[in-house]
PDB file of N, CA and C in Angstrom:
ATOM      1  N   UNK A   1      82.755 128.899 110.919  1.00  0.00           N
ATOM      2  CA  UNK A   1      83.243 127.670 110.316  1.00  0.00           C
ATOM      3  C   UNK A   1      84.169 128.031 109.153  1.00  0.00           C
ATOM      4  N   UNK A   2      85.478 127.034 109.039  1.00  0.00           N
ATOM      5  CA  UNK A   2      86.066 127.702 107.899  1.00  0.00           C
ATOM      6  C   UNK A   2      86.169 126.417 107.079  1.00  0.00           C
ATOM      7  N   UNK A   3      86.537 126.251 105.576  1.00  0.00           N
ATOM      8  CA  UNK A   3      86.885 126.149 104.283  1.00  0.00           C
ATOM      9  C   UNK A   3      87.491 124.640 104.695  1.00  0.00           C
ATOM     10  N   UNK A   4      87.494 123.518 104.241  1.00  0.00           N
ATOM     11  CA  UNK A   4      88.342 122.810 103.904  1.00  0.00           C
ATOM     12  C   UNK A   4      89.878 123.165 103.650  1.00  0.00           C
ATOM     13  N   UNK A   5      89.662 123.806 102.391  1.00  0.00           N
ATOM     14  CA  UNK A   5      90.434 124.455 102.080  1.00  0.00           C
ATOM     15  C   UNK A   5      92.061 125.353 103.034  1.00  0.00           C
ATOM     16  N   UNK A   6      90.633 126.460 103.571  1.00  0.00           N
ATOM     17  CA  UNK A   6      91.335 127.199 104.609  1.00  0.00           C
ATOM     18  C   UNK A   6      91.833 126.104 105.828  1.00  0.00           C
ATOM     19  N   UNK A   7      91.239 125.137 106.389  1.00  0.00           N
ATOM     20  CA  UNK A   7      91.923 124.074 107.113  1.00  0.00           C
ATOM     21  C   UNK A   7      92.770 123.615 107.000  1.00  0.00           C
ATOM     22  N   UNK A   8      93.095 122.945 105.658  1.00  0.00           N
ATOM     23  CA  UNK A   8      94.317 122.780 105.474  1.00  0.00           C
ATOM     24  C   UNK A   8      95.884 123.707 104.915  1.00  0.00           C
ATOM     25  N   UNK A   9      95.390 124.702 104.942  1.00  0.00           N
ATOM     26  CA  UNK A   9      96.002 125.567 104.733  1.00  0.00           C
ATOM     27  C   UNK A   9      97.069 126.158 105.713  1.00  0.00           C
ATOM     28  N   UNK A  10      96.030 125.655 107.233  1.00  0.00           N
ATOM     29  CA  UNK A  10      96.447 125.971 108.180  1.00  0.00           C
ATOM     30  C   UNK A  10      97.548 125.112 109.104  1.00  0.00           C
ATOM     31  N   UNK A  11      96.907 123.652 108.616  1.00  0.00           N
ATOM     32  CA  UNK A  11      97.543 122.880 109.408  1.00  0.00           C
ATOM     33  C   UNK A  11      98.458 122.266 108.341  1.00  0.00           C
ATOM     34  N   UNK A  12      98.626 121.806 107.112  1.00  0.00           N
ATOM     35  CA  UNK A  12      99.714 121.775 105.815  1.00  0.00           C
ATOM     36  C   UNK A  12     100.425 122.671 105.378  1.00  0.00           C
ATOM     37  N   UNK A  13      99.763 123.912 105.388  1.00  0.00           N
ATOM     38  CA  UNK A  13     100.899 125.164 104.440  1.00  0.00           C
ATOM     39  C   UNK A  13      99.513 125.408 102.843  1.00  0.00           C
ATOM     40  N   UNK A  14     100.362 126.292 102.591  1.00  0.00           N
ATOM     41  CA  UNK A  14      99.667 126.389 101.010  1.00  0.00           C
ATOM     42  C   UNK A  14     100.363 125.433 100.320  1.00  0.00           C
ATOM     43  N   UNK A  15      99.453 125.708  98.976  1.00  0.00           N
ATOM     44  CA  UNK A  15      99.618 124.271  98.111  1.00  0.00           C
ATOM     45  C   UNK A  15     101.223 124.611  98.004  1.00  0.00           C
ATOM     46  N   UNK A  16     101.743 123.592  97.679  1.00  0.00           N
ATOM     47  CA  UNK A  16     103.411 123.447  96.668  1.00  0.00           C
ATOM     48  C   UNK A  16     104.401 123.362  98.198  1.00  0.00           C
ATOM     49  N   UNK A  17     103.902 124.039  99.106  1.00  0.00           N
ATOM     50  CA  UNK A  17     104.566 123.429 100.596  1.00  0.00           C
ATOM     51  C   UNK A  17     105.092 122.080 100.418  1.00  0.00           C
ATOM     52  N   UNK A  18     106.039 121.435 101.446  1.00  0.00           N
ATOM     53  CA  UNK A  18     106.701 120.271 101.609  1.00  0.00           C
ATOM     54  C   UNK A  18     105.687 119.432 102.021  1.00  0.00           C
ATOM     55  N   UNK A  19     105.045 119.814 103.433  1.00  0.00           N
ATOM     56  CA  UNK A  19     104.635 119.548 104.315  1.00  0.00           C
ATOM     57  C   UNK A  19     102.772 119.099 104.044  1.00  0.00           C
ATOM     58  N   UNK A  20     102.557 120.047 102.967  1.00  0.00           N
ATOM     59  CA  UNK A  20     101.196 119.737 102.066  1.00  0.00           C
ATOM     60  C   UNK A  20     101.080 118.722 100.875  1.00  0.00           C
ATOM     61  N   UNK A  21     102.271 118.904  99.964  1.00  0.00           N
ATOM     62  CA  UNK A  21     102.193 118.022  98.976  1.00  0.00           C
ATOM     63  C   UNK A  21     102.808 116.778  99.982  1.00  0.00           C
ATOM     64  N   UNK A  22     103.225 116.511 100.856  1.00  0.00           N
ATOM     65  CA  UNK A  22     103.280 115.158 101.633  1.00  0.00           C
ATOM     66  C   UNK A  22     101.771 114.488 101.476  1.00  0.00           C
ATOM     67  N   UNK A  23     101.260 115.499 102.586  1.00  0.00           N
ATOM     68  CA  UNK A  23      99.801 115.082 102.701  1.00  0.00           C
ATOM     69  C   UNK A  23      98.786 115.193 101.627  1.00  0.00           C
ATOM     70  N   UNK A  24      99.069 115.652 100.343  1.00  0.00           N
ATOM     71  CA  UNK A  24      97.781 115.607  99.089  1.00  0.00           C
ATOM     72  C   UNK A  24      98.831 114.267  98.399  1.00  0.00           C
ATOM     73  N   UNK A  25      99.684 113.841  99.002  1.00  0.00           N
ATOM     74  CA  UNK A  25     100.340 112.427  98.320  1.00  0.00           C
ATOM     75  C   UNK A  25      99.540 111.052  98.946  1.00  0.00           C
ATOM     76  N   UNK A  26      99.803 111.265 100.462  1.00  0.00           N
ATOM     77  CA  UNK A  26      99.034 110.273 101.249  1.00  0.00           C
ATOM     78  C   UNK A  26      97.559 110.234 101.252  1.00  0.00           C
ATOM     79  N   UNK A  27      96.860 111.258 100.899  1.00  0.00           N
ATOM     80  CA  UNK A  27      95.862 111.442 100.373  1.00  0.00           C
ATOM     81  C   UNK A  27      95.148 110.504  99.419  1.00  0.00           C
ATOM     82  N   UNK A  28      95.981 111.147  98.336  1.00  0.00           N
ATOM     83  CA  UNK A  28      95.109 110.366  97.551  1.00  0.00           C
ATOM     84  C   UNK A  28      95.614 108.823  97.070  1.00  0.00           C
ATOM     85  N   UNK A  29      97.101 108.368  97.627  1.00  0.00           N
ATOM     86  CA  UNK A  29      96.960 106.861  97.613  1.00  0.00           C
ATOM     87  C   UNK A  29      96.015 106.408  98.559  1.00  0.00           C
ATOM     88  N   UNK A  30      95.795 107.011  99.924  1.00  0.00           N
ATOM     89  CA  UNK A  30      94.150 106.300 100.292  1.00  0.00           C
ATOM     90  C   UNK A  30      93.523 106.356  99.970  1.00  0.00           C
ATOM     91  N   UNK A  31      92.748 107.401  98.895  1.00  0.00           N
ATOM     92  CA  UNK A  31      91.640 107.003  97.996  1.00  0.00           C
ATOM     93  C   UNK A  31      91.869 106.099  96.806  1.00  0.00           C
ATOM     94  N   UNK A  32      92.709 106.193  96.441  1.00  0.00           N
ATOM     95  CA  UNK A  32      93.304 104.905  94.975  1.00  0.00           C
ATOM     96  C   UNK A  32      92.870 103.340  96.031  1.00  0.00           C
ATOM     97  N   UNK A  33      93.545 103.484  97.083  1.00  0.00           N
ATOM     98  CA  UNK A  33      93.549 102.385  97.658  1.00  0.00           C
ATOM     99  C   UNK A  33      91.817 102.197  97.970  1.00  0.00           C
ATOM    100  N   UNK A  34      91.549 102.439  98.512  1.00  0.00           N
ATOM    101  CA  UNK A  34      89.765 102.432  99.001  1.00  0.00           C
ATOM    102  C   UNK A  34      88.845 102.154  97.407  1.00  0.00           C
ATOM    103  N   UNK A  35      89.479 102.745  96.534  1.00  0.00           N
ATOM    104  CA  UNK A  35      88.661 102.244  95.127  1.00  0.00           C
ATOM    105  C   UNK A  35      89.430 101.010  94.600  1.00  0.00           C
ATOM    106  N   UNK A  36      90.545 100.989  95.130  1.00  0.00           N
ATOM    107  CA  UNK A  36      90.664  99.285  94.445  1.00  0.00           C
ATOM    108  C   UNK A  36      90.086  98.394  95.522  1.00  0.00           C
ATOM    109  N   UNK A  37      89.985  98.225  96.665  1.00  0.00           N
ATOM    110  CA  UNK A  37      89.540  97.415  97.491  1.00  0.00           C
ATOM    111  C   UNK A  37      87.792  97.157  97.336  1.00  0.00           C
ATOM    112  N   UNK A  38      86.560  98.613  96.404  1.00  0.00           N
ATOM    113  CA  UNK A  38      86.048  98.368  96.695  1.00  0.00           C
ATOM    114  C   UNK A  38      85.673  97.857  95.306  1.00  0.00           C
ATOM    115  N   UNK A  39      86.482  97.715  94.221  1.00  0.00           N
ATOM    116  CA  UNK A  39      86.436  97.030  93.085  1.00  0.00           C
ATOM    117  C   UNK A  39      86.704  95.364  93.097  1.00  0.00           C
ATOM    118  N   UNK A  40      87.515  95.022  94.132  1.00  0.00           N
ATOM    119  CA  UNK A  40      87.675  93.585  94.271  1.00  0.00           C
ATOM    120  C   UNK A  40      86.507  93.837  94.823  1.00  0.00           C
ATOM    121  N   UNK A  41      85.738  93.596  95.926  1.00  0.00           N
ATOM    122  CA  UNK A  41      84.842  93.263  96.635  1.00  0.00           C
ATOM    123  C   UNK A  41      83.793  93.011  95.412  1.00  0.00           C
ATOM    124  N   UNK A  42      83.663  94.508  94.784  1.00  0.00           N
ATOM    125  CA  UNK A  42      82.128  93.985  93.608  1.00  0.00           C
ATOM    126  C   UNK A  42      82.620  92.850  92.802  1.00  0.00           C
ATOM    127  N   UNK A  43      84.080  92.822  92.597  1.00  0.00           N
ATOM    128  CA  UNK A  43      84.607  91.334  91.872  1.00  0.00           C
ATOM    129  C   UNK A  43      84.746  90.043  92.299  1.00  0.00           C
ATOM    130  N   UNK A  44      84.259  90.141  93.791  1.00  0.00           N
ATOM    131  CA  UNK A  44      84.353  88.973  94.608  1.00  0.00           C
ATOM    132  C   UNK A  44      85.911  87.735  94.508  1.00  0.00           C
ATOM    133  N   UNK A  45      86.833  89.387  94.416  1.00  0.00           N
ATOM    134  CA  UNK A  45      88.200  89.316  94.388  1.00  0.00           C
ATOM    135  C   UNK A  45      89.263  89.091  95.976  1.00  0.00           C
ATOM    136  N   UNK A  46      87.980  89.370  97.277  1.00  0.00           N
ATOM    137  CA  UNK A  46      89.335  89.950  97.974  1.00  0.00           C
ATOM    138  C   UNK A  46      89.242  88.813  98.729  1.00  0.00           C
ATOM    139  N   UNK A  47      90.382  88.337  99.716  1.00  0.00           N
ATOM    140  CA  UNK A  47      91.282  87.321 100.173  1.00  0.00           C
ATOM    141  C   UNK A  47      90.701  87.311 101.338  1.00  0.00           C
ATOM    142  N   UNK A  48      89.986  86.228 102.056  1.00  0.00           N
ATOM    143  CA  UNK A  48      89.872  86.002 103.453  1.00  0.00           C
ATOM    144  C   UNK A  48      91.085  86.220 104.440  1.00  0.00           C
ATOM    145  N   UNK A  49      91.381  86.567 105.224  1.00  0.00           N
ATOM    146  CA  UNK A  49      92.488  86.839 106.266  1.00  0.00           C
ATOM    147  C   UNK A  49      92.495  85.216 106.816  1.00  0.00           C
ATOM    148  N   UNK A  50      93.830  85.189 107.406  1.00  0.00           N
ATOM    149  CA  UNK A  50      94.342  83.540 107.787  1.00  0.00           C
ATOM    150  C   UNK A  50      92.914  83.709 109.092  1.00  0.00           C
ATOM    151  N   UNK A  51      92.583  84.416 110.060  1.00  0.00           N
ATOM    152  CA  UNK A  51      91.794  84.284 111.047  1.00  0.00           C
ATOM    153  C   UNK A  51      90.489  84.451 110.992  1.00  0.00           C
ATOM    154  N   UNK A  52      90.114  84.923 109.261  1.00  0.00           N
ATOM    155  CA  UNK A  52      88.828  84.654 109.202  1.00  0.00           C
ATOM    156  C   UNK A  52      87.830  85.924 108.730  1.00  0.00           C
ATOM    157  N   UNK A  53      88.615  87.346 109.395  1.00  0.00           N
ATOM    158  CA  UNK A  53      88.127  88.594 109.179  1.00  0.00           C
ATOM    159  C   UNK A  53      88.650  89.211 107.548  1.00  0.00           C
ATOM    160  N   UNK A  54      87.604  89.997 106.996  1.00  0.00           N
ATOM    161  CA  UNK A  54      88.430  90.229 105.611  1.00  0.00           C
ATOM    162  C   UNK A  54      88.158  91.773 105.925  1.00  0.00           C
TER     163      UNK A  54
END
């Protein structure tokens, strides 16, 4: 089994790569995003969808 680390190493490049700092960008706006969504929710902030699903 290998490393997180070593995983992405493999399939991104080492750090400072193009192709890595892409993906430690998209990264972590999905986690920014996933902690604001789950901050509305405890705020009983987030928006019903027009069809009903939120």
């Amino acid at each position: 089994m290998i490393s997180f680390t070593d995983h992405l190493d493999r399939e991104y490049g080492k750090r400072r790569a193009k192709k890595r700092e892409a993906y430690e960008r998209g990264s972590e706006a999905f986690k920014i995003g996933v902690l604001i969504q789950e901050m509305r929710e405890q705020q009983n902030m987030t928006k019903a969808l027009p069809n009903g699903d939120q």
